[in-house]
Every structure is written in structure tokens, then in C-alpha cells.
Protein backbone atom coordinates (compact mmCIF):
# COMPACT_ATOMS: atom_id res chain seq x y z
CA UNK A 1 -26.65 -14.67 -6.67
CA UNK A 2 -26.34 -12.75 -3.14
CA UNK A 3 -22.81 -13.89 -3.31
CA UNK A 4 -21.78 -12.86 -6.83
CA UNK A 5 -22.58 -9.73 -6.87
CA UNK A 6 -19.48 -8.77 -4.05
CA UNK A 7 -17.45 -10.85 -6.23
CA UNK A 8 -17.76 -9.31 -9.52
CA UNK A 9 -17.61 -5.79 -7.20
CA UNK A 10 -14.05 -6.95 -5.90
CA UNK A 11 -13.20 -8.12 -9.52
CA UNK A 12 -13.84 -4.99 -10.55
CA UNK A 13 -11.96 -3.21 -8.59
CA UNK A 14 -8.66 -5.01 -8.80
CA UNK A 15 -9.42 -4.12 -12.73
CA UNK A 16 -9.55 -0.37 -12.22
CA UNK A 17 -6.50 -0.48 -9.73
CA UNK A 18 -4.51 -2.75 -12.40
CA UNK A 19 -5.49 -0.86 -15.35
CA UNK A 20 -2.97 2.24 -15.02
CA UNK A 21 -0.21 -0.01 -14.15
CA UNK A 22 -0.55 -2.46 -16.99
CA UNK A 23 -1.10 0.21 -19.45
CA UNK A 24 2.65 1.88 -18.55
CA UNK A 25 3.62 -2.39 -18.56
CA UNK A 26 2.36 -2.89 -22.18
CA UNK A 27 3.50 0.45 -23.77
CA UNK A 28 7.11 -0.11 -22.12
CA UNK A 29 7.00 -3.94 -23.23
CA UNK A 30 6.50 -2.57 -26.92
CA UNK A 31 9.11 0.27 -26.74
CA UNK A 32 11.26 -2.18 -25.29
CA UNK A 33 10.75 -4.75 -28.44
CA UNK A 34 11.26 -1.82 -30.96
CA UNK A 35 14.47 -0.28 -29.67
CA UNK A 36 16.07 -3.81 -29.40
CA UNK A 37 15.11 -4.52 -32.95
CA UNK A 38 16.43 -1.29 -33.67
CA UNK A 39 19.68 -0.64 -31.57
CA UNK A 40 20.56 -4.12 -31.61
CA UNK A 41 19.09 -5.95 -34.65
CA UNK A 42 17.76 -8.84 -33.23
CA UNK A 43 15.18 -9.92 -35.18
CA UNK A 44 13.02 -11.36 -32.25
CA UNK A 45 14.26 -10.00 -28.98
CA UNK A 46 11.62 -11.50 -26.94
CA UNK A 47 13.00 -10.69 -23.46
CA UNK A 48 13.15 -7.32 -23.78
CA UNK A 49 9.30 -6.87 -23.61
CA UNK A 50 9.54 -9.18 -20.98
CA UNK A 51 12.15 -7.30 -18.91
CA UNK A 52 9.74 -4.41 -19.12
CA UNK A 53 6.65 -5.89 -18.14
CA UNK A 54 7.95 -8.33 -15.44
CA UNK A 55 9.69 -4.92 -13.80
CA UNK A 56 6.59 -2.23 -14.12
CA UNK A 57 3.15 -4.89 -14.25
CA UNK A 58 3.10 -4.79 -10.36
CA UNK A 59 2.07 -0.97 -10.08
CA UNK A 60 3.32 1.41 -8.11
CA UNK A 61 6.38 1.34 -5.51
CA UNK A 62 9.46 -0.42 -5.71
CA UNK A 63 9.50 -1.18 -9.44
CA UNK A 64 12.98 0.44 -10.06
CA UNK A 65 14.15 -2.26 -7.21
CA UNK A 66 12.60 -4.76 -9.34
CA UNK A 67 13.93 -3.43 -12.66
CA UNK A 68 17.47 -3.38 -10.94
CA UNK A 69 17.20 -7.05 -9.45
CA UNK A 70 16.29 -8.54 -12.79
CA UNK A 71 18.95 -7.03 -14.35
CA UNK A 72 21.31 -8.55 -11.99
CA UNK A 73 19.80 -11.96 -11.99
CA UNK A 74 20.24 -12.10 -16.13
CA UNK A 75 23.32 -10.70 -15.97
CA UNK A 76 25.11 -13.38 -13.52
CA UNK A 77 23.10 -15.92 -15.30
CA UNK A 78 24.09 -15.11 -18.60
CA UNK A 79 28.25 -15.52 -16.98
CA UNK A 80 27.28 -18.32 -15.11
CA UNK A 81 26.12 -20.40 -18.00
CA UNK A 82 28.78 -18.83 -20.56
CA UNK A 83 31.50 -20.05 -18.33
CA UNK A 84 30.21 -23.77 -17.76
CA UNK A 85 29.45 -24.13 -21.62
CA UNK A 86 33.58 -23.03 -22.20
CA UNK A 87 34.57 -25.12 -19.44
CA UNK A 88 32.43 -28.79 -19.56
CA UNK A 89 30.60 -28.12 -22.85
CA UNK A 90 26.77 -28.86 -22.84
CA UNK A 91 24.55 -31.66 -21.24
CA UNK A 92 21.98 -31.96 -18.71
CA UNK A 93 24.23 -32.33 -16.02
CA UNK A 94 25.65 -28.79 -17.10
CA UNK A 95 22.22 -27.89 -17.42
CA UNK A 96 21.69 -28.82 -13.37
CA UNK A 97 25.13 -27.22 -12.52
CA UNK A 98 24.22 -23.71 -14.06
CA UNK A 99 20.83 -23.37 -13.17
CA UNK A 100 22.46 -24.15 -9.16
CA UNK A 101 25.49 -22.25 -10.04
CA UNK A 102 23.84 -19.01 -11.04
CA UNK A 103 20.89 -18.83 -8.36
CA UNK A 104 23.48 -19.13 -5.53
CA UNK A 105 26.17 -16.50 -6.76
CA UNK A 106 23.02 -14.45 -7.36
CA UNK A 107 21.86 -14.87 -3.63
CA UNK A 108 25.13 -13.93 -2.64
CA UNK A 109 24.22 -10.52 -3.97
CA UNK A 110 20.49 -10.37 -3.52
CA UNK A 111 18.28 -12.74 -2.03
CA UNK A 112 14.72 -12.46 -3.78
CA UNK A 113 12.21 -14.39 -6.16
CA UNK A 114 12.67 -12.37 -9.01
CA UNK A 115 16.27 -12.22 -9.44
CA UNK A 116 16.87 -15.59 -8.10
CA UNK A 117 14.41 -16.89 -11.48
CA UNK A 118 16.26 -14.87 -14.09
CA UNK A 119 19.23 -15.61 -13.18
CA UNK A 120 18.63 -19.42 -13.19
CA UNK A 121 16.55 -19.76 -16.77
CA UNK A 122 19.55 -17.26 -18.24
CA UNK A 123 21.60 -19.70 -17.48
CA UNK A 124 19.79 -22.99 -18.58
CA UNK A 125 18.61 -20.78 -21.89
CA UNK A 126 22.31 -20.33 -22.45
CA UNK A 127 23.47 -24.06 -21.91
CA UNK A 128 20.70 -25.72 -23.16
CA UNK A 129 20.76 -23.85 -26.80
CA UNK A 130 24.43 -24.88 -27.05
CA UNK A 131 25.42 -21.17 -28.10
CA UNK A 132 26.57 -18.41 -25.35
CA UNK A 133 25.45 -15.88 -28.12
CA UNK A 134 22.29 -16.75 -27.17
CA UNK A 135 22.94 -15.48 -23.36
CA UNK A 136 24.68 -12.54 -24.66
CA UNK A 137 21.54 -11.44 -26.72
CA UNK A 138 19.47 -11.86 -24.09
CA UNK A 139 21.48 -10.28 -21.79
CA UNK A 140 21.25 -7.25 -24.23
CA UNK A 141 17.23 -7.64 -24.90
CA UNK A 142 16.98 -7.83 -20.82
CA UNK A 143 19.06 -4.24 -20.47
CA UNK A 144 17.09 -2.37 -23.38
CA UNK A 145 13.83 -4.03 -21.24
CA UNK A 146 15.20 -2.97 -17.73
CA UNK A 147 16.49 0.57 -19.07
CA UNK A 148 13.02 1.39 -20.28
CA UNK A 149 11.40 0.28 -17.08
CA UNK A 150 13.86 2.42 -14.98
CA UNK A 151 12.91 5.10 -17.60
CA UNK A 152 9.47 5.05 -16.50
CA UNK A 153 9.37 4.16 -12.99
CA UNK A 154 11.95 6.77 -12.09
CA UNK A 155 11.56 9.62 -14.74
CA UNK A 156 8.17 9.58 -16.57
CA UNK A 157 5.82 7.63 -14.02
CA UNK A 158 7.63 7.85 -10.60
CA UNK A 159 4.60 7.65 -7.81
CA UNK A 160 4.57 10.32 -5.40
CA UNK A 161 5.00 8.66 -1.57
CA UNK A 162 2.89 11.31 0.10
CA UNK A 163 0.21 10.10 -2.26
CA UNK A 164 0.70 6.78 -1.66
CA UNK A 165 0.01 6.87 2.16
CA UNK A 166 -2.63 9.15 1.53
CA UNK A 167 -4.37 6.80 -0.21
CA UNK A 168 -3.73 3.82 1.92
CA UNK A 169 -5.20 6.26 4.62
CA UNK A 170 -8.21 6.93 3.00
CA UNK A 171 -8.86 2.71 2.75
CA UNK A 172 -8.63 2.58 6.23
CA UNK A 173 -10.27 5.97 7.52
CA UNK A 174 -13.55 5.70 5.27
CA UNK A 175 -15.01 2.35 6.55
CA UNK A 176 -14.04 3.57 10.17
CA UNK A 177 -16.35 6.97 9.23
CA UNK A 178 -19.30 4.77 7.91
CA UNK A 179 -19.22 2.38 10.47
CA UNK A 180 -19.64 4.80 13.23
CA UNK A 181 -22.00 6.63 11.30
CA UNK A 182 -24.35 3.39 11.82
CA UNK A 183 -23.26 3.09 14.93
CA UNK A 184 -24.53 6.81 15.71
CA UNK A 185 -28.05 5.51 14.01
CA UNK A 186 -28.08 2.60 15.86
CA UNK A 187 -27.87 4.29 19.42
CA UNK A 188 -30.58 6.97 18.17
CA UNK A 189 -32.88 4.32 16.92
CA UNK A 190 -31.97 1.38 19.57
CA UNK A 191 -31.32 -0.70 16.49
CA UNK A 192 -29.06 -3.80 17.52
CA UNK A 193 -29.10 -4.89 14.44
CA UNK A 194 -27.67 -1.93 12.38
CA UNK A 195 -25.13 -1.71 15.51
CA UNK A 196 -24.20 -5.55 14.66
CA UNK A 197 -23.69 -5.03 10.86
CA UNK A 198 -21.28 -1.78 11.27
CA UNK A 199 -19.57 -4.37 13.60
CA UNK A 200 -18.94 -6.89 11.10
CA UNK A 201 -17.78 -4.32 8.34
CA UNK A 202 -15.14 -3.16 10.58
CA UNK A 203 -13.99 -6.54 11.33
CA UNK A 204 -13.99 -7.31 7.20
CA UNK A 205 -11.87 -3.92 6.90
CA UNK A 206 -9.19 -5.27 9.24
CA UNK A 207 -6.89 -6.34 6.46
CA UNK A 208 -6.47 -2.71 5.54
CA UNK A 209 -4.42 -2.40 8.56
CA UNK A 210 -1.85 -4.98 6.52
CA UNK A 211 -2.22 -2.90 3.28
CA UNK A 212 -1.48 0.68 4.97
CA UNK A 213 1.63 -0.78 6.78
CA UNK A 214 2.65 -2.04 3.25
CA UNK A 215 2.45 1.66 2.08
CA UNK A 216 4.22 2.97 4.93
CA UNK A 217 7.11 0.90 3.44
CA UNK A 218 7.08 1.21 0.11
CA UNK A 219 6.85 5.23 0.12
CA UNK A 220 9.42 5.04 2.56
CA UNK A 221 11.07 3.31 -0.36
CA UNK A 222 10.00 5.56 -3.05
CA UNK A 223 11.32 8.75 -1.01
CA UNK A 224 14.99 6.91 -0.85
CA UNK A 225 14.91 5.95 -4.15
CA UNK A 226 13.75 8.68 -6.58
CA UNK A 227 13.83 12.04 -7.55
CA UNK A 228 10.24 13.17 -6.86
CA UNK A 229 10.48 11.21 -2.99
CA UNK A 230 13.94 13.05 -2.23
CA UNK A 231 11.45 16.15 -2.81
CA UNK A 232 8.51 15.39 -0.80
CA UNK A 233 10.68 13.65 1.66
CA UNK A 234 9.88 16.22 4.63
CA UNK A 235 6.17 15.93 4.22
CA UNK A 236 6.13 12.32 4.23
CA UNK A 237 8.37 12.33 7.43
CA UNK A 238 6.03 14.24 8.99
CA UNK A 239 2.68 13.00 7.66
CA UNK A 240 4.24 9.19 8.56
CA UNK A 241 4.85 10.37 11.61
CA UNK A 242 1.39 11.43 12.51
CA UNK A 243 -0.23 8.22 10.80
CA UNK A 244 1.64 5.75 12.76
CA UNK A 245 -0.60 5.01 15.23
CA UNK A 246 -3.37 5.02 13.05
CA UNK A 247 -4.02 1.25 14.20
CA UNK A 248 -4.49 2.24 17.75
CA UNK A 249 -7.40 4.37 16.72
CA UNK A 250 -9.14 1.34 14.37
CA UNK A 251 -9.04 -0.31 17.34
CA UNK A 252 -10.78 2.51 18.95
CA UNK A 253 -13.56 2.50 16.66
CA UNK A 254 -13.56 -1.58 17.41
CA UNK A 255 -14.26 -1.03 21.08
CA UNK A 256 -16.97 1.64 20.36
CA UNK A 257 -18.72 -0.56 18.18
CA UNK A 258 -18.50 -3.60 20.10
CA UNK A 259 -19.69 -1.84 23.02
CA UNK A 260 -22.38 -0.29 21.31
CA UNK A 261 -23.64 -3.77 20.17
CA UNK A 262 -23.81 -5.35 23.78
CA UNK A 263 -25.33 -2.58 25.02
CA UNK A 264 -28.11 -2.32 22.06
CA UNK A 265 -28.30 -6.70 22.01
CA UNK A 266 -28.85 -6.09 26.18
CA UNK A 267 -31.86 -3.25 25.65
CA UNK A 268 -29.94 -0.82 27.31
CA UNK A 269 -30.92 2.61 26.00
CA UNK A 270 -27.96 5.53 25.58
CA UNK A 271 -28.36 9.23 25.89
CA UNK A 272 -28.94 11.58 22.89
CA UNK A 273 -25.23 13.31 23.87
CA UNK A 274 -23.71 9.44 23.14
CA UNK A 275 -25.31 9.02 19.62
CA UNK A 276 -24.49 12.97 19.18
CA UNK A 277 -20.76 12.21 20.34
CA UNK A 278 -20.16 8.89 18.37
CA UNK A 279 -21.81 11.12 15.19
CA UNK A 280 -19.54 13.52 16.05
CA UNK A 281 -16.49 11.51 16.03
CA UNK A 282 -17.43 10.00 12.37
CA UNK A 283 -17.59 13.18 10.94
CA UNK A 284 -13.86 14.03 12.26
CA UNK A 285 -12.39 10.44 10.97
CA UNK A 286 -14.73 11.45 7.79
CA UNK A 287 -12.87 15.00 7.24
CA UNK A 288 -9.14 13.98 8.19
CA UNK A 289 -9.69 10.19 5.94
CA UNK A 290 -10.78 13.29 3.01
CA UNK A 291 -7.20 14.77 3.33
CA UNK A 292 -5.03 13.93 5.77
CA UNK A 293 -2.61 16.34 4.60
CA UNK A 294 -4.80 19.40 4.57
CA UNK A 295 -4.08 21.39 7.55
CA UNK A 296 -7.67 22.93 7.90
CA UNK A 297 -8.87 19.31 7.47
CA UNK A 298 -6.77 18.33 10.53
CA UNK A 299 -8.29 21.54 12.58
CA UNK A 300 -11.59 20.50 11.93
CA UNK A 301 -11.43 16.85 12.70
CA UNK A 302 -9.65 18.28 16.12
CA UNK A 303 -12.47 20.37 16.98
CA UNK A 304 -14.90 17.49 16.21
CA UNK A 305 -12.54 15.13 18.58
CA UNK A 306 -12.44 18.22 21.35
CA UNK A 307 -16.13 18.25 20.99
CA UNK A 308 -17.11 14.56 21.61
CA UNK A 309 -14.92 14.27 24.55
CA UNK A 310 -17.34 17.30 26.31
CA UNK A 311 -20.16 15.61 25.14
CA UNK A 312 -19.54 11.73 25.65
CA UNK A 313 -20.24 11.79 29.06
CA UNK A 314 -23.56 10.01 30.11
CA UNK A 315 -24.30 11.34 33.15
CA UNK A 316 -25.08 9.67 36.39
CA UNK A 317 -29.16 8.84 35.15
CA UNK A 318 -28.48 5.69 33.24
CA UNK A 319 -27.00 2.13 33.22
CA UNK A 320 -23.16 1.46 33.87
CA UNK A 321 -22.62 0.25 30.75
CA UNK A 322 -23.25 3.57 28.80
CA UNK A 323 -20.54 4.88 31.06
CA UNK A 324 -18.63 1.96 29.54
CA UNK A 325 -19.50 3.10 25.83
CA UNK A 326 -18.93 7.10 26.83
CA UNK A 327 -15.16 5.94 28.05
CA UNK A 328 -14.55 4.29 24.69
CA UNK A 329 -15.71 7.04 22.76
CA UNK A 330 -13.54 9.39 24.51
CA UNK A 331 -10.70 7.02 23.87
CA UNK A 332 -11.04 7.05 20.26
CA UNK A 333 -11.48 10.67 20.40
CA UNK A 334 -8.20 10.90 21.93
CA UNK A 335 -6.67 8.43 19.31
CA UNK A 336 -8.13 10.85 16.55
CA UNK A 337 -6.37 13.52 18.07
CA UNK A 338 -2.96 12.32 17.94
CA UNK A 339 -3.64 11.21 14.36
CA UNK A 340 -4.67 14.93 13.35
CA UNK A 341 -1.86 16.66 15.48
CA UNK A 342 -0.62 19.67 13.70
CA UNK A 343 3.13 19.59 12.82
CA UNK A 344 5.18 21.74 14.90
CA UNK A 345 5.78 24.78 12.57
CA UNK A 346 1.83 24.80 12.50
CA UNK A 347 1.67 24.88 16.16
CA UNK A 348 4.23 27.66 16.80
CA UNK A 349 2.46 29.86 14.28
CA UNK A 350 -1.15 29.04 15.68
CA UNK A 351 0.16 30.00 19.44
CA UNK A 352 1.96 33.54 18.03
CA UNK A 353 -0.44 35.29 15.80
CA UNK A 354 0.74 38.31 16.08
CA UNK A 355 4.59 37.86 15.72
């Protein structure tokens, strides 16, 4: 049972973060059926639907790529298998050649899954039904499906990028905070335990590492690509900029809470100023993961950061190994402030108040 219930919690998530994106899939899918019935009359234009959904089901990011790649995989399929019915007439053999044919000429333009698939069943639907109409109509359905996905990944429903990395932030920033929150308990209490656990949750959240560097590259993608990313271009540069050692201080937060666990598992007590620093340094990883963006955000996790490296420091009263802990605190104090740097135009007006 212990081991359901973070199942179902998982499931459940991956529901909520599908939901939005399948609801623009499945709304496009049936605009995309009606306007092919009704610009084109085709009866039963089943590809357009699926033009739609294959291009926008994904979510966010890169589904006007998608959209564009499909298109180009139906369209050489469609020639492809037109051409080879005209010139050896119909047959499995033909039906080999076409499906080949097509996937090649379209890796000579593009070399991905999705286009590589349309353009090789285009083909095969076109040789095997024994009527290049057929490919023509499908051809058609598969524009009226990919125009209304561009419609709504680039017009109605384009994602912003800053957003995007925002959010990825926030996935890796917030189980940093709460792990060195317990980590902060566990020195005050001299709880190993509690010390092991944040521990393990931090090595768990690793794989948000993976899913941030995604983001960085799809809003990179997003800002090329559309209308709303040319506009927030600048403050993606910038906020990218700031976020891209973001591993360096995950790792950071590994070494405290490593540290703190060997030094806890070993009995070794720390000071009241370590548990006070490493409580400190949660609640400035807690206020820049909130908004990363914000600019009085930034200033206070800076003054948080400026105030655990004066108060890290152990002294010269206790074991070595605090000193150990103390230096890795500082160290991910100093990662947090090159994460929350302010951007230069902030800095020039903070150092000349009274121009």
C-alpha cells in the first residue's frame, strides 16, 4: 500500500500537467475534422484530426516544429508514392520501394521520428489503395490539420519562454529549499536520521537537473520561433544567463547535506550559527525558487546568501569536521549568489541613486 500511494501521486500529476495540453489537442483535432469536411468535402477526412493532435498532444514548446515536420513528411510521401504508382503501378514490392523511397528523400530534408513516419505510411496509404487521390486527400486533410495546429501553437496558445524556465526553476529550487530546511532541523536537533532522509530526496530530485536543461532548450526555441519569444527575448537572455549554473549550486546543497549526515551518523554536534546559516540559506533558495525573475526576490535571497557566509563559520571550539560542513555552506552560499546576480542595468542604478 506504502508504495501505491507515490504512484497514484505521480499519476496524478502527469494528469494535471497533460490536461491543458490535450484539451488545446482535442478541440484543434475537431476544428480540424470540421473545416476539412467543410472546405474540402471529404466526407471522412480522418487525418486531419490526426495532424492536429499528433502536432499539439505533446504540450508546450516546439509544437510548431512538429506541426511543420509532419507536414513535410506527408507531403514528400504523398509524391513519393504518386510517382511509383504512375511509374510501376501497384504491388507489394512498390509497396517496399515507397515506404524506403519516401523516408530517405524525407531525411534528406529533416532527420526525425515524426516526419520520417508520415512520410513513409503516406506513401504505402497511397500505393496500397491503388488510387493517388487517396494521397492527395490526405495530403489536404494533413494541411487543414497542420494549419490549425500552427494556428494555435503560434497565435492563440504560444507558451511564453520566460515562463517556461521559470517553472523548470521552481522544480529544481523547491526540493533544494525543503531539503535544507531538514537539514537545518537536523543539526538543531542532532537528528541523523531526518539529516539522512533530506539526503535521499535530493538524490530522487536529481533528474530535475535533466528536465531544466530540457527547458533551457526549448524556450530557447520558443524565443526563435514565435511572436510572443521574439518579445520576451531580452529577459530570457538574461534570466538564462543567470540560471545556467544552477547545477553547480544543486550540487552545493548535495555536499551540505552529505556532510551534514556524516557528521550527525558520527555524533558530532554543530554550533547554533551552522543550523542558523544552513536555515538561512533555505530561506534564500526558498525566495529566489518563488520568482526568479522578481528583482526584490533576487535582493533578498542575496542578503540571506551575504548573511550565512558571516555566520557559517564554526569557530575554533569544535570538531574539524564542522569546519568541513561551515566551508560547504559557504560554498553554496556563493553558488546562490551568482544564481541571484542582478542584471547589469539593476546594478548601475543600485550603485547611482542619486543620478
Amino acid at each position: 500500500m506504502a508504495s501505491v500511494v507515490p504512484f497514484l501521486r505521480s499519476a496524478l500529476g502527469r494528469v494535471r500537467t497533460a490536461a491543458w495540453p490535450v484539451a488545446q489537442a482535442a478541440v484543434a483535432g475537431g476544428v480540424a475534422w470540421i473545416l476539412a469536411v467543410q472546405l474540402l468535402d471529404h466526407p471522412q477526412p480522418l487525418f486531419a484530426p490526426f495532424a492536429a493532435i499528433v502536432s499539439l498532444a505533446e504540450g508546450a514548446g516546439g509544437r510548431g516544429g512538429r506541426a511543420i515536420k509532419m507536414i513535410v513528411g506527408l507531403t514528400v510521401g504523398v509524391v513519393v508514392g504518386e510517382l511509383l504508382v504512375l511509374l510501376f503501378g501497384v504491388g507489394p514490392l512498390q509497396v517496399i520501394l515507397a515506404a524506403a523511397v519516401a523516408m530517405l528523400t524525407t531525411a534528406f530534408f529533416v532527420f526525425s521520428p515524426l516526419p520520417l513516419i508520415h512520410a513513409g505510411v503516406a506513401a504505402i496509404i497511397v500505393v496500397a489503395t491503388q488510387s493517388p487521390e487517396s494521397g492527395s486527400g490526405r495530403l489536404l486533410d494533413g494541411l487543414v490539420g497542420g494549419g490549425v495546429a500552427l494556428f494555435v501553437s503560434q497565435v492563440l496558445f504560444t507558451p511564453s519562454p520566460v515562463s517556461l524556465l521559470t517553472n523548470a526553476v521552481r522544480e529544481v529550487l523547491g526540493p533544494v529549499a525543503g531539503s535544507l530546511r531538514a537539514i537545518a532541523r537536523a543539526l538543531a536537533d542532532d537528528d541523523d536520521e531526518t539529516a539522512a532522509d533530506a539526503l535521499q530526496r535530493l538524490r530522487e530530485n536529481q533528474d530535475s537537473l535533466s528536465d531544466f536543461a530540457d527547458a533551457r532548450e526549448t524556450s530557447r526555441g520558443v524565443a526563435r520561433r514565435t511572436l510572443r519569444g521574439r518579445r520576451e527575448a531580452g529577459r530570457l537572455e538574461r534570466l538564462d544567463a543567470r540560471l545556467a549554473e544552477i547545477d553547480l549550486l544543486f550540487a552545493s546543497a548535495l555536499l551540505v547535506a552529505s556532510g551534514t549526515h556524516r557528521l550527525l551518523d558520527e555524533r558530532i554536534s554543530g554550533p547554533e550559527s551552522l543550523h542558523r546559516a544552513v536555515d538561512e540559506l533555505a530561506r534564500g533558495v526558498e525566495a529566489l525558487a518563488d520568482d526568479p525573475e522578481s528583482t526584490d526576490a533576487r535582493r533578498r535571497t542575496r542578503d540571506l546568501a551575504l548573511e550565512v557566509e558571516r555566520t557559517a563559520a564554526p569557530g575554533t571550539d569544535y570538531h574539524p569536521r564542522v569546519g568541513v560542513v561551515a566551508d560547504q555552506v559557504k560554498l553554496a552560499a556563493a553558488d546562490l549568489l551568482r544564481v541571484a546576480a542582478p542584471d547589469e542595468p539593476e546594478s548601475e542604478s543600485a550603485e547611482s541613486p542619486g543620478k
